[in-house]
N, C-alpha and C. Protein backbone atom coordinates (compact mmCIF):
# COMPACT_ATOMS: atom_id res chain seq x y z
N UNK A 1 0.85 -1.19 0.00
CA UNK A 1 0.00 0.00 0.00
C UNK A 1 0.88 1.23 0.00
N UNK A 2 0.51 2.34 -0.54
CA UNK A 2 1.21 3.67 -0.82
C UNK A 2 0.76 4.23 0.22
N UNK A 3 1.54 5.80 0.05
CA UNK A 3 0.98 7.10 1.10
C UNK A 3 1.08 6.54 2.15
N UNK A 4 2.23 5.66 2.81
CA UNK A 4 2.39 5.80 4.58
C UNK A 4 1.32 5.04 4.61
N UNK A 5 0.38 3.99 4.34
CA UNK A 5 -0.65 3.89 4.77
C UNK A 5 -0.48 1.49 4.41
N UNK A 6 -0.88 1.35 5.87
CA UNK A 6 -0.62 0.08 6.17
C UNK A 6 -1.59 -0.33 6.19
N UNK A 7 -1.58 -2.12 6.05
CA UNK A 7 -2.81 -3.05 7.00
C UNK A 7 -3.39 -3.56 6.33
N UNK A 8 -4.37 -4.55 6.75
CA UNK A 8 -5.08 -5.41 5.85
C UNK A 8 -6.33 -5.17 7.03
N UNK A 9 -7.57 -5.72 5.98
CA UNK A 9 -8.93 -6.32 6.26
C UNK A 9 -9.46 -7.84 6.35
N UNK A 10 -9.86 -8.05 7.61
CA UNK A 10 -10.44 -9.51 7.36
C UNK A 10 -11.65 -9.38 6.76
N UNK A 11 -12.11 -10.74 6.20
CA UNK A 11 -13.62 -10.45 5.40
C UNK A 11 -14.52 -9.96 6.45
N UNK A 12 -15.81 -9.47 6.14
CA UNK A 12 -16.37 -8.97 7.04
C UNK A 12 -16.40 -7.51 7.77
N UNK A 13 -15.42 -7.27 8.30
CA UNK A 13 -14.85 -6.19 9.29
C UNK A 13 -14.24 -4.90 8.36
N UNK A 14 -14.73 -3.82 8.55
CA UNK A 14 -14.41 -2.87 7.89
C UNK A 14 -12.49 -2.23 8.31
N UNK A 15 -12.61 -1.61 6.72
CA UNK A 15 -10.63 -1.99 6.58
C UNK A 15 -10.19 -0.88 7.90
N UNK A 16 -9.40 -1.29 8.38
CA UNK A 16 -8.80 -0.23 9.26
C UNK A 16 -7.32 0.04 8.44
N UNK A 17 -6.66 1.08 8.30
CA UNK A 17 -4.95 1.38 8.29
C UNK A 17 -4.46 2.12 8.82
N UNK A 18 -3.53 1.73 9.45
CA UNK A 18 -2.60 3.07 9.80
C UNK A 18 -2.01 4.21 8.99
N UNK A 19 -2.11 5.35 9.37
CA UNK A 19 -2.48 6.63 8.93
C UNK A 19 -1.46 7.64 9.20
N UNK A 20 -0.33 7.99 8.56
CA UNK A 20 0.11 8.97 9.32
C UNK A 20 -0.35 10.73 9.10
N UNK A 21 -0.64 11.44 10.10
CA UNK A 21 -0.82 12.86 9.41
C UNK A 21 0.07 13.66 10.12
N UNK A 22 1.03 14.37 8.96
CA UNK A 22 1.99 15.18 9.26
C UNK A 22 1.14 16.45 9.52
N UNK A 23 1.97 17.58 10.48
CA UNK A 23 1.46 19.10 10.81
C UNK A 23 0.41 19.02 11.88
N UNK A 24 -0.02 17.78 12.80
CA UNK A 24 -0.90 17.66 13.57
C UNK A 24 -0.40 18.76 14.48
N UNK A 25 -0.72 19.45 15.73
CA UNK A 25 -0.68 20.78 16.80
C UNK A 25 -0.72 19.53 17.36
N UNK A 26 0.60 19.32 18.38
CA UNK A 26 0.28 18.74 19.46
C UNK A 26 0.00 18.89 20.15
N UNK A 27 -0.25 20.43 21.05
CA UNK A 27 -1.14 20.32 22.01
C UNK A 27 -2.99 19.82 21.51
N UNK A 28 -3.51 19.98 20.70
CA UNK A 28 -4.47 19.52 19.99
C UNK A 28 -4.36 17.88 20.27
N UNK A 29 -3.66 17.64 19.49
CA UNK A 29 -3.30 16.06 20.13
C UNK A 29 -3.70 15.60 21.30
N UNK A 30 -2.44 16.05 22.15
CA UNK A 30 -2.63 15.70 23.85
C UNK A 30 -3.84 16.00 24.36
N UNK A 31 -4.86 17.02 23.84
CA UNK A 31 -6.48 17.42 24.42
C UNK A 31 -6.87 16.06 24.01
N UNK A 32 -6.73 16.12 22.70
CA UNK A 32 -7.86 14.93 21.68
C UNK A 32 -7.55 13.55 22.52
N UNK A 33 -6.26 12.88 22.90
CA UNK A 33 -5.75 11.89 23.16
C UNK A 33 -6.63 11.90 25.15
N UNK A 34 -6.43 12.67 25.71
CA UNK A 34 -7.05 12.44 27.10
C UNK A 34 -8.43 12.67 27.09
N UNK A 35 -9.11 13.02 26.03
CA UNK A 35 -10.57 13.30 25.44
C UNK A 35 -10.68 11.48 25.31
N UNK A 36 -10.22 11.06 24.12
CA UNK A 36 -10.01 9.74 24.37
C UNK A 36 -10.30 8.53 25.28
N UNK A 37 -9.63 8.97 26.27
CA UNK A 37 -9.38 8.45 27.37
C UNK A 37 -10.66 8.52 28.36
N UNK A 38 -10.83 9.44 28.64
CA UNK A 38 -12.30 9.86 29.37
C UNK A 38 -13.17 8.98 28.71
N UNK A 39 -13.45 9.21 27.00
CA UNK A 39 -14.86 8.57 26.34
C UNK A 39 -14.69 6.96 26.94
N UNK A 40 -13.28 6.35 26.62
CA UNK A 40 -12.65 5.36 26.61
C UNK A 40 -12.90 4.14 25.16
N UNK A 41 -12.17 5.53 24.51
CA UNK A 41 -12.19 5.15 23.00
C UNK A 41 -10.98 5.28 22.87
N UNK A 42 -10.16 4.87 21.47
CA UNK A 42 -8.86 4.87 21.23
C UNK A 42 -8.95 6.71 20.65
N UNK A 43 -7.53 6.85 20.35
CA UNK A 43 -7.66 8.25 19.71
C UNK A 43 -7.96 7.95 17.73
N UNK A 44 -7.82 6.61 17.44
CA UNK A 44 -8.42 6.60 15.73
C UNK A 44 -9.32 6.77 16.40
N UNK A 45 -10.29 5.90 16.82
CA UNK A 45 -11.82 6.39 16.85
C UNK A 45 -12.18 7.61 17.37
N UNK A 46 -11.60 8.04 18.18
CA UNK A 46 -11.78 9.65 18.32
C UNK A 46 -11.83 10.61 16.76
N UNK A 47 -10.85 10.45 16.45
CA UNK A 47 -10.46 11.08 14.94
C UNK A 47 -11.07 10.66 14.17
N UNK A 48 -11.96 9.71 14.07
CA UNK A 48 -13.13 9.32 12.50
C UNK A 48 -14.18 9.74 13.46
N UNK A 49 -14.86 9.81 15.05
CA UNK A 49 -16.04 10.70 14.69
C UNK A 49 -15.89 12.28 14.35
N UNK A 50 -14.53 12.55 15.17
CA UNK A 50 -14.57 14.14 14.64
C UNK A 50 -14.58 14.61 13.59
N UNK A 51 -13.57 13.46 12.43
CA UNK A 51 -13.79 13.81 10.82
C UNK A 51 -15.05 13.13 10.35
N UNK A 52 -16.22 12.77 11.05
CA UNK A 52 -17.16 12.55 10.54
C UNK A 52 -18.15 13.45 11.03
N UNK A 53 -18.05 14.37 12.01
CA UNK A 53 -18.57 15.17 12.65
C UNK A 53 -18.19 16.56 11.71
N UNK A 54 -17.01 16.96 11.48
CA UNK A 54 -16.88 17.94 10.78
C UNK A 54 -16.98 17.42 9.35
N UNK A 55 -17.24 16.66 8.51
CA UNK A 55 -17.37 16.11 7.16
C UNK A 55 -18.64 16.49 6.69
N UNK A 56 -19.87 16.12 8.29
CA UNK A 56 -21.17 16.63 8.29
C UNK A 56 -21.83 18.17 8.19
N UNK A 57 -20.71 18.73 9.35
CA UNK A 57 -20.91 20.16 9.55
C UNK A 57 -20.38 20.60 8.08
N UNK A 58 -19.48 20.21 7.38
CA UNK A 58 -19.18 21.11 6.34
C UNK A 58 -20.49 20.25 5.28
N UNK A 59 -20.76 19.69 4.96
CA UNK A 59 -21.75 19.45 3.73
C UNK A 59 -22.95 20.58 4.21
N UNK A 60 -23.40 19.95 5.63
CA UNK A 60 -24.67 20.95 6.12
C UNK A 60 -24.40 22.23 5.38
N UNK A 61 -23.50 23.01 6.07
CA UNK A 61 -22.63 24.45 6.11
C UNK A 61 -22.53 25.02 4.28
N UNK A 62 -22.06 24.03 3.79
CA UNK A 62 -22.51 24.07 1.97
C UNK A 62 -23.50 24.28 1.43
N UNK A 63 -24.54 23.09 2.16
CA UNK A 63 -26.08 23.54 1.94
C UNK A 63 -26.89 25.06 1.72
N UNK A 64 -26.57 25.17 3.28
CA UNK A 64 -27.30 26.49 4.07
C UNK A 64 -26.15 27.70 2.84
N UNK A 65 -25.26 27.09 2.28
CA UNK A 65 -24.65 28.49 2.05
C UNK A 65 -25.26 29.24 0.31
N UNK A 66 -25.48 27.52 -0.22
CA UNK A 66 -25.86 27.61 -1.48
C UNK A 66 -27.64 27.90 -1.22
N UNK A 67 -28.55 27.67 -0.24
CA UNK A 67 -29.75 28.11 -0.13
C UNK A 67 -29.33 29.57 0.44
N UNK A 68 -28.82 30.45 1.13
CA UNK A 68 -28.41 31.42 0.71
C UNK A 68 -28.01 32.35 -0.66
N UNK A 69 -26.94 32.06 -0.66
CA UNK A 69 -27.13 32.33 -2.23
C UNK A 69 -28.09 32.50 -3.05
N UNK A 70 -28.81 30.94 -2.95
CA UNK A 70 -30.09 31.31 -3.77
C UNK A 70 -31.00 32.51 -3.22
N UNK A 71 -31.34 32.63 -2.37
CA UNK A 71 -32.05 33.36 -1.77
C UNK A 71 -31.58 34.84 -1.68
N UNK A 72 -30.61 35.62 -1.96
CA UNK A 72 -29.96 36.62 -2.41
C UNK A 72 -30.28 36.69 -3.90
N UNK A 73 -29.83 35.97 -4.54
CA UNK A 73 -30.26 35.80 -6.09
C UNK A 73 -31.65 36.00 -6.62
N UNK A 74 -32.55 35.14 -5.69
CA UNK A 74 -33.76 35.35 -6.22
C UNK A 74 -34.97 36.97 -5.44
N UNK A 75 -33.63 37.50 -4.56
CA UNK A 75 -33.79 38.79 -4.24
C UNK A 75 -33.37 39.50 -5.12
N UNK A 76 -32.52 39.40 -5.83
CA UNK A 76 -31.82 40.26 -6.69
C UNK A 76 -33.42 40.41 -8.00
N UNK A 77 -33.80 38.91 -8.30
CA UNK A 77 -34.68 38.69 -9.17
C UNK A 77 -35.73 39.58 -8.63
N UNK A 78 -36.14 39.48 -7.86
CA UNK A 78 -37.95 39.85 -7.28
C UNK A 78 -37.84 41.60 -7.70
N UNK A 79 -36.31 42.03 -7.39
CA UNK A 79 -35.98 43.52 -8.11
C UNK A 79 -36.68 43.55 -9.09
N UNK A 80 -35.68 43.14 -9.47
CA UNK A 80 -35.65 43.29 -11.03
C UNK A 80 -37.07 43.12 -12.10
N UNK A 81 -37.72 41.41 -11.41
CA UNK A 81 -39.04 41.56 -11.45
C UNK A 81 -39.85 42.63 -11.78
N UNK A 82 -40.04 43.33 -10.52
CA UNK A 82 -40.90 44.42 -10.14
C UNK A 82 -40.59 45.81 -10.98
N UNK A 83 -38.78 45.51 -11.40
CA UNK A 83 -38.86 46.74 -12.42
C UNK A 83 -39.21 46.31 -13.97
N UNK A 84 -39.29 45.01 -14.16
CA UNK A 84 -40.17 45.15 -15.90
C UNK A 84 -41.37 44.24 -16.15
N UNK A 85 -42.18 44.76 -14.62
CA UNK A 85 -43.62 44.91 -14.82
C UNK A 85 -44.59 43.73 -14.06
N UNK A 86 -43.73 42.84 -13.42
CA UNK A 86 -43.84 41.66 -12.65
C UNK A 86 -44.60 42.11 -11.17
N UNK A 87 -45.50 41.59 -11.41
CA UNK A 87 -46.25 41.70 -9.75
C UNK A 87 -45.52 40.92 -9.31
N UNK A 88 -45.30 41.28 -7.85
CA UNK A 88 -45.11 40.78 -6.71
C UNK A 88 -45.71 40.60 -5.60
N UNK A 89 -46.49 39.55 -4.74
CA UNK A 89 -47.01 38.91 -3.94
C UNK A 89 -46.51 38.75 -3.27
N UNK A 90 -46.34 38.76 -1.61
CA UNK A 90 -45.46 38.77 -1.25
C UNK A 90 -45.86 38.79 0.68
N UNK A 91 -45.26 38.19 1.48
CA UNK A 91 -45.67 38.07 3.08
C UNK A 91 -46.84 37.48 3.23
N UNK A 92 -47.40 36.47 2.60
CA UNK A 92 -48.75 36.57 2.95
C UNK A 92 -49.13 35.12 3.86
N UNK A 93 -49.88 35.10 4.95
CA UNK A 93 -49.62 33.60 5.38
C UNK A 93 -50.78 32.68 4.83
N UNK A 94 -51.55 32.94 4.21
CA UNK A 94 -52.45 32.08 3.51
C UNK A 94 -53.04 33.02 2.24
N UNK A 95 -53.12 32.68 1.53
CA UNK A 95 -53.41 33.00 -0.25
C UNK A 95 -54.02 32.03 -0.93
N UNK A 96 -55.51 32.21 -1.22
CA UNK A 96 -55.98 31.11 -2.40
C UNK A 96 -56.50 32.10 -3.93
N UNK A 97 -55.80 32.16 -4.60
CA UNK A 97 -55.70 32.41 -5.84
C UNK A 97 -56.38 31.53 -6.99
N UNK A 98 -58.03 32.27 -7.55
CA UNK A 98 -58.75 31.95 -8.61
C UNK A 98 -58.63 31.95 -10.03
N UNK A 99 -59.12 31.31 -10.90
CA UNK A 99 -58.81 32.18 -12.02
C UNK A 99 -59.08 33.29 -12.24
N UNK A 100 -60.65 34.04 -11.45
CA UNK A 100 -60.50 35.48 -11.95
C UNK A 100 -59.48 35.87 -11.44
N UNK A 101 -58.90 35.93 -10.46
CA UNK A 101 -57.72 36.81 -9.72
C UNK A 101 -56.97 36.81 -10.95
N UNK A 102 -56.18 35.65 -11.24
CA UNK A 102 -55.42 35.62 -12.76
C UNK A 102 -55.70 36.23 -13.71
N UNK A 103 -56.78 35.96 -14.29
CA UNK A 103 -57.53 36.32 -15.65
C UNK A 103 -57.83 38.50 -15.23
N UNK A 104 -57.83 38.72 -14.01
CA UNK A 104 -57.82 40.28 -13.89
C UNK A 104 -56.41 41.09 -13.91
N UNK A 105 -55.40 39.99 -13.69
CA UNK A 105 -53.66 40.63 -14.15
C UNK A 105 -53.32 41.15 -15.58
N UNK A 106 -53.02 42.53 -15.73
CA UNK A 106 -52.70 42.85 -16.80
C UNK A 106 -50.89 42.42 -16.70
N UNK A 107 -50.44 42.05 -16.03
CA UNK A 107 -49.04 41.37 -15.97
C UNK A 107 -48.74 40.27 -15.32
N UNK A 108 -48.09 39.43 -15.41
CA UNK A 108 -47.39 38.40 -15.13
C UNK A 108 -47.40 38.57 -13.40
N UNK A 109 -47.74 37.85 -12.48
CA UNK A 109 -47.14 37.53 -10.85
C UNK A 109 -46.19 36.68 -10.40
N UNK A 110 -45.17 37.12 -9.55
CA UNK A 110 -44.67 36.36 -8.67
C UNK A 110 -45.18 36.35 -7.53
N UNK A 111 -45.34 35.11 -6.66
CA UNK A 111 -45.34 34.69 -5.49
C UNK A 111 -44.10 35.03 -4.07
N UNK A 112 -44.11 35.37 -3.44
CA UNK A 112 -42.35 35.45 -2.44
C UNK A 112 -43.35 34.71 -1.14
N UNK A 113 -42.76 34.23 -0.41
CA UNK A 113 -42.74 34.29 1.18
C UNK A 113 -44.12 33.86 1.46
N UNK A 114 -45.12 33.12 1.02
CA UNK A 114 -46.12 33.12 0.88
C UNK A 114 -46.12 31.45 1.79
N UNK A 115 -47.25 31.37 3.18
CA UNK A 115 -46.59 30.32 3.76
C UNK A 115 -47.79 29.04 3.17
N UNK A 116 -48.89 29.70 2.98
CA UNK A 116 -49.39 28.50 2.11
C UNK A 116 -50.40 28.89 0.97
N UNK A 117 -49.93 28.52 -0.40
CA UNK A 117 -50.27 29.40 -1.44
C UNK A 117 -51.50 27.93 -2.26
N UNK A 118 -52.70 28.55 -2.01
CA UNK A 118 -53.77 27.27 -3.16
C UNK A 118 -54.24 28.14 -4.42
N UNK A 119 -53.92 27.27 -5.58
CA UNK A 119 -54.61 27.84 -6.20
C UNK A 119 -55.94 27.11 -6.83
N UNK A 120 -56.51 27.68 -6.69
CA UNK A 120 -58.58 27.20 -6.95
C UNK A 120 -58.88 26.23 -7.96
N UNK A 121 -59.49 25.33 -8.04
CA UNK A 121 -59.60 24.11 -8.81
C UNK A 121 -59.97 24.61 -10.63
N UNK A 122 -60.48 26.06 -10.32
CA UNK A 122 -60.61 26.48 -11.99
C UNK A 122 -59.62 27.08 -12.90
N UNK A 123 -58.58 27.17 -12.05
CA UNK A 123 -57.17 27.67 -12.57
C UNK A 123 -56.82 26.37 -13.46
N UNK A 124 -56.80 26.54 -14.88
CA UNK A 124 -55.82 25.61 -15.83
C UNK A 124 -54.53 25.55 -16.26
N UNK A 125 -54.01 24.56 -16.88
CA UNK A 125 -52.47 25.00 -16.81
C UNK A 125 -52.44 26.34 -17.81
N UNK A 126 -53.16 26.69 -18.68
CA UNK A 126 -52.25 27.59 -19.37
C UNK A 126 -52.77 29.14 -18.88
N UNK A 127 -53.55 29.04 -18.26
CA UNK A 127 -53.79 30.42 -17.41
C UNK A 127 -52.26 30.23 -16.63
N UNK A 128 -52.51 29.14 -15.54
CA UNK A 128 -51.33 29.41 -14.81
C UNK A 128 -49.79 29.75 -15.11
N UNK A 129 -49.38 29.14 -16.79
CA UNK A 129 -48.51 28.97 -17.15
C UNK A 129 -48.28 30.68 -17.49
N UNK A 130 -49.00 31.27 -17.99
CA UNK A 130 -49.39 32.27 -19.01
C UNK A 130 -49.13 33.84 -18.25
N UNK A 131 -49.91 33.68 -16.26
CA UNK A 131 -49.50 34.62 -15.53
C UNK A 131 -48.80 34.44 -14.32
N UNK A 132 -48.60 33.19 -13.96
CA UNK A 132 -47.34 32.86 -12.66
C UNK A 132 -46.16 33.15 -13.39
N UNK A 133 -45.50 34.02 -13.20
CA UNK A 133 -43.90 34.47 -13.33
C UNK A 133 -43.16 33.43 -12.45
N UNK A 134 -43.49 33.31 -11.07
CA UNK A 134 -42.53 32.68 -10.17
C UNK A 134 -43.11 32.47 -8.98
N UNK A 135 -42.84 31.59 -8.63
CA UNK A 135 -43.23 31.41 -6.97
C UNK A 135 -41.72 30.50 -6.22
N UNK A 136 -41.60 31.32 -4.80
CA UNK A 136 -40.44 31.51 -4.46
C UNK A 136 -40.72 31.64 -2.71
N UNK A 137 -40.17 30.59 -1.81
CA UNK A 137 -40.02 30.57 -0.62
C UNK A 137 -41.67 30.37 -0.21
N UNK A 138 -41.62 29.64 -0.50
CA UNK A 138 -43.38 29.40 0.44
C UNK A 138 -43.11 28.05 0.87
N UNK A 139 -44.14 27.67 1.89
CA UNK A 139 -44.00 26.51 2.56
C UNK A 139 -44.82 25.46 1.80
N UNK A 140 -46.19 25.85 1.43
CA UNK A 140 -46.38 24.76 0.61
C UNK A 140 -47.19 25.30 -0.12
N UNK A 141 -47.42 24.99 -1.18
CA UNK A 141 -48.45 25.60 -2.98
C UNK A 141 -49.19 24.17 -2.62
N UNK A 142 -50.13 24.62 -3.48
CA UNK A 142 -51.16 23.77 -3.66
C UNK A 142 -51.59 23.63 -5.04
N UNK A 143 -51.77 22.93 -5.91
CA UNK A 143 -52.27 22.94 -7.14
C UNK A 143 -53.70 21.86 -7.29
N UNK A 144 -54.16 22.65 -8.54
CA UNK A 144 -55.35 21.84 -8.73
C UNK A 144 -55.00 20.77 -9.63
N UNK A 145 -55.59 19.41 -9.87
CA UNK A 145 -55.54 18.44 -11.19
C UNK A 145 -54.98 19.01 -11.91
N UNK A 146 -55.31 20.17 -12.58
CA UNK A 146 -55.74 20.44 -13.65
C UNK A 146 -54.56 20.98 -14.50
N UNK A 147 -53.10 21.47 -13.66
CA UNK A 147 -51.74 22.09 -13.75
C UNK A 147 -51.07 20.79 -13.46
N UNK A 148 -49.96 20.31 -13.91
CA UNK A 148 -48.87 19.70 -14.06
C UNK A 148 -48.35 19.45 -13.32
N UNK A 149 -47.91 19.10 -11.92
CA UNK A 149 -46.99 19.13 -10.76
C UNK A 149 -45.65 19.63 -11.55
N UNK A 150 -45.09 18.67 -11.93
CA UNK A 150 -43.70 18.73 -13.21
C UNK A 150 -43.22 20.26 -13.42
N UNK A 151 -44.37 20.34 -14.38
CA UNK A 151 -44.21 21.71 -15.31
C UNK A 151 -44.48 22.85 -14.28
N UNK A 152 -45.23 22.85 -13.24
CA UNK A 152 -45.48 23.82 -12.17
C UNK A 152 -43.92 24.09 -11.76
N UNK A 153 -43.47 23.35 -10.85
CA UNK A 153 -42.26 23.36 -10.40
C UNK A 153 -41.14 24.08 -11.07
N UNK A 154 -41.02 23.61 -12.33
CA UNK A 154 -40.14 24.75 -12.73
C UNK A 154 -40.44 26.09 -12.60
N UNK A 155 -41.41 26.59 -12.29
CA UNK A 155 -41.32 28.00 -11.87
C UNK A 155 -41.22 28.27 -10.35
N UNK A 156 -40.84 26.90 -9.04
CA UNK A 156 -40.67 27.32 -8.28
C UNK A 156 -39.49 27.07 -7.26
N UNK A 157 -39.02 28.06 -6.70
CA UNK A 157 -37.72 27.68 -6.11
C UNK A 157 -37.86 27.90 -4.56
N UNK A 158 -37.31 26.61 -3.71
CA UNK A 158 -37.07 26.89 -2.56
C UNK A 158 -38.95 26.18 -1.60
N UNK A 159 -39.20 25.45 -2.32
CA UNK A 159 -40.68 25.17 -1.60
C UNK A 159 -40.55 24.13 -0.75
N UNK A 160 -41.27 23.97 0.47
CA UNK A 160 -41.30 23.19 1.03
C UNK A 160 -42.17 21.86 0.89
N UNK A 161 -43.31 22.14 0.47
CA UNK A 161 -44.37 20.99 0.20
C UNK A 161 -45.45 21.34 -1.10
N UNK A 162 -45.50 20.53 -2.07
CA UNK A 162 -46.32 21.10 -2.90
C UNK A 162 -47.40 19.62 -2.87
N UNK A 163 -48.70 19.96 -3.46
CA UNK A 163 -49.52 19.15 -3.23
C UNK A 163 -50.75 19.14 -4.05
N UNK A 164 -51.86 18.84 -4.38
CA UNK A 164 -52.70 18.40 -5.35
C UNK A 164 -53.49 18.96 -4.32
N UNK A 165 -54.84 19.73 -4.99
CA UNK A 165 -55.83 19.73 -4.24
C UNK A 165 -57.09 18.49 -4.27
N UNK A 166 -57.55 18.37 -3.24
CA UNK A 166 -58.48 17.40 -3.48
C UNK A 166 -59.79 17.52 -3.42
N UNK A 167 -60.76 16.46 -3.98
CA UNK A 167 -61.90 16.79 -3.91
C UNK A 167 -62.23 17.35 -5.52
């Protein structure tokens, strides 16, 4: 085996090797090593939950950074939106949206922040297609039969639950 790195696996038992890592802080060490001791774990197993502990924190930490992002971005959008002619909807904690509501827009709507958005069983897809611009950060939309789940979705980012109305 290459890279400093020893040992074999019996069948069964997951591979263990010895590992060397140069630039370790030994006082870091000596904490981690009597940390060890207390759990009354070796110091490898100390060192694979912490690199599995921070392996976690950084994917999480990636997550939250890229739903950020988005969420700056699609601030940047809701601007911009609103400057070429895009309604914006926006704080609302319950919203059920008809087709007349639609069919009375002389422009296109976005949705923002909206915590549960239905829209009315007479809304069809190409009304909906025709004046939803966007829907963005709501907890859950609601759609009728009658719109696409699929094709809905692409106009929405960041939702928590979307769902069919019933009945």
């Amino acid at each position: 085996m290459g890279n400093g790195e020893t040992g074999s696996a019996s069948s069964g038992e997951e591979e263990r090797k010895q590992v060397t890592i140069k630039g370790v802080d030994r006082e870091l060490y000596d904490k981690a090593l009597q940390l060890s001791r207390e759990m009354g774990v070796t110091i490898g197993e100390l060192v694979n939950m912490s690199l599995r502990a921070f392996l976690s924190l950084a994917d999480v930490t990636s997550r939250a950074v890229t739903s950020i992002s988005q969420v700056v971005s699609e601030s940047g959008r809701a601007l911009m939106e609103g400057a070429r002619g895009v309604k914006v909807i926006s704080n609302v904690d319950e919203l059920t949206v008809t087709r007349e509501d639609l069919e009375n827009l002389d422009s296109p709507v976005a949705f923002r922040g909206i915590k549960r958005l239905t829209f009315s069983g007479d809304v069809d897809w190409e009304l909906f297609n025709s004046k939803v611009n966007s829907i963005f950060m709501c907890d859950e939309v609601i759609l009728p039969k009658t719109i696409p789940k699929l094709k809905a979705l692409e106009k929405m980012k960041l939702i928590k639950k979307v769902s069919t109305l019933s009945g």
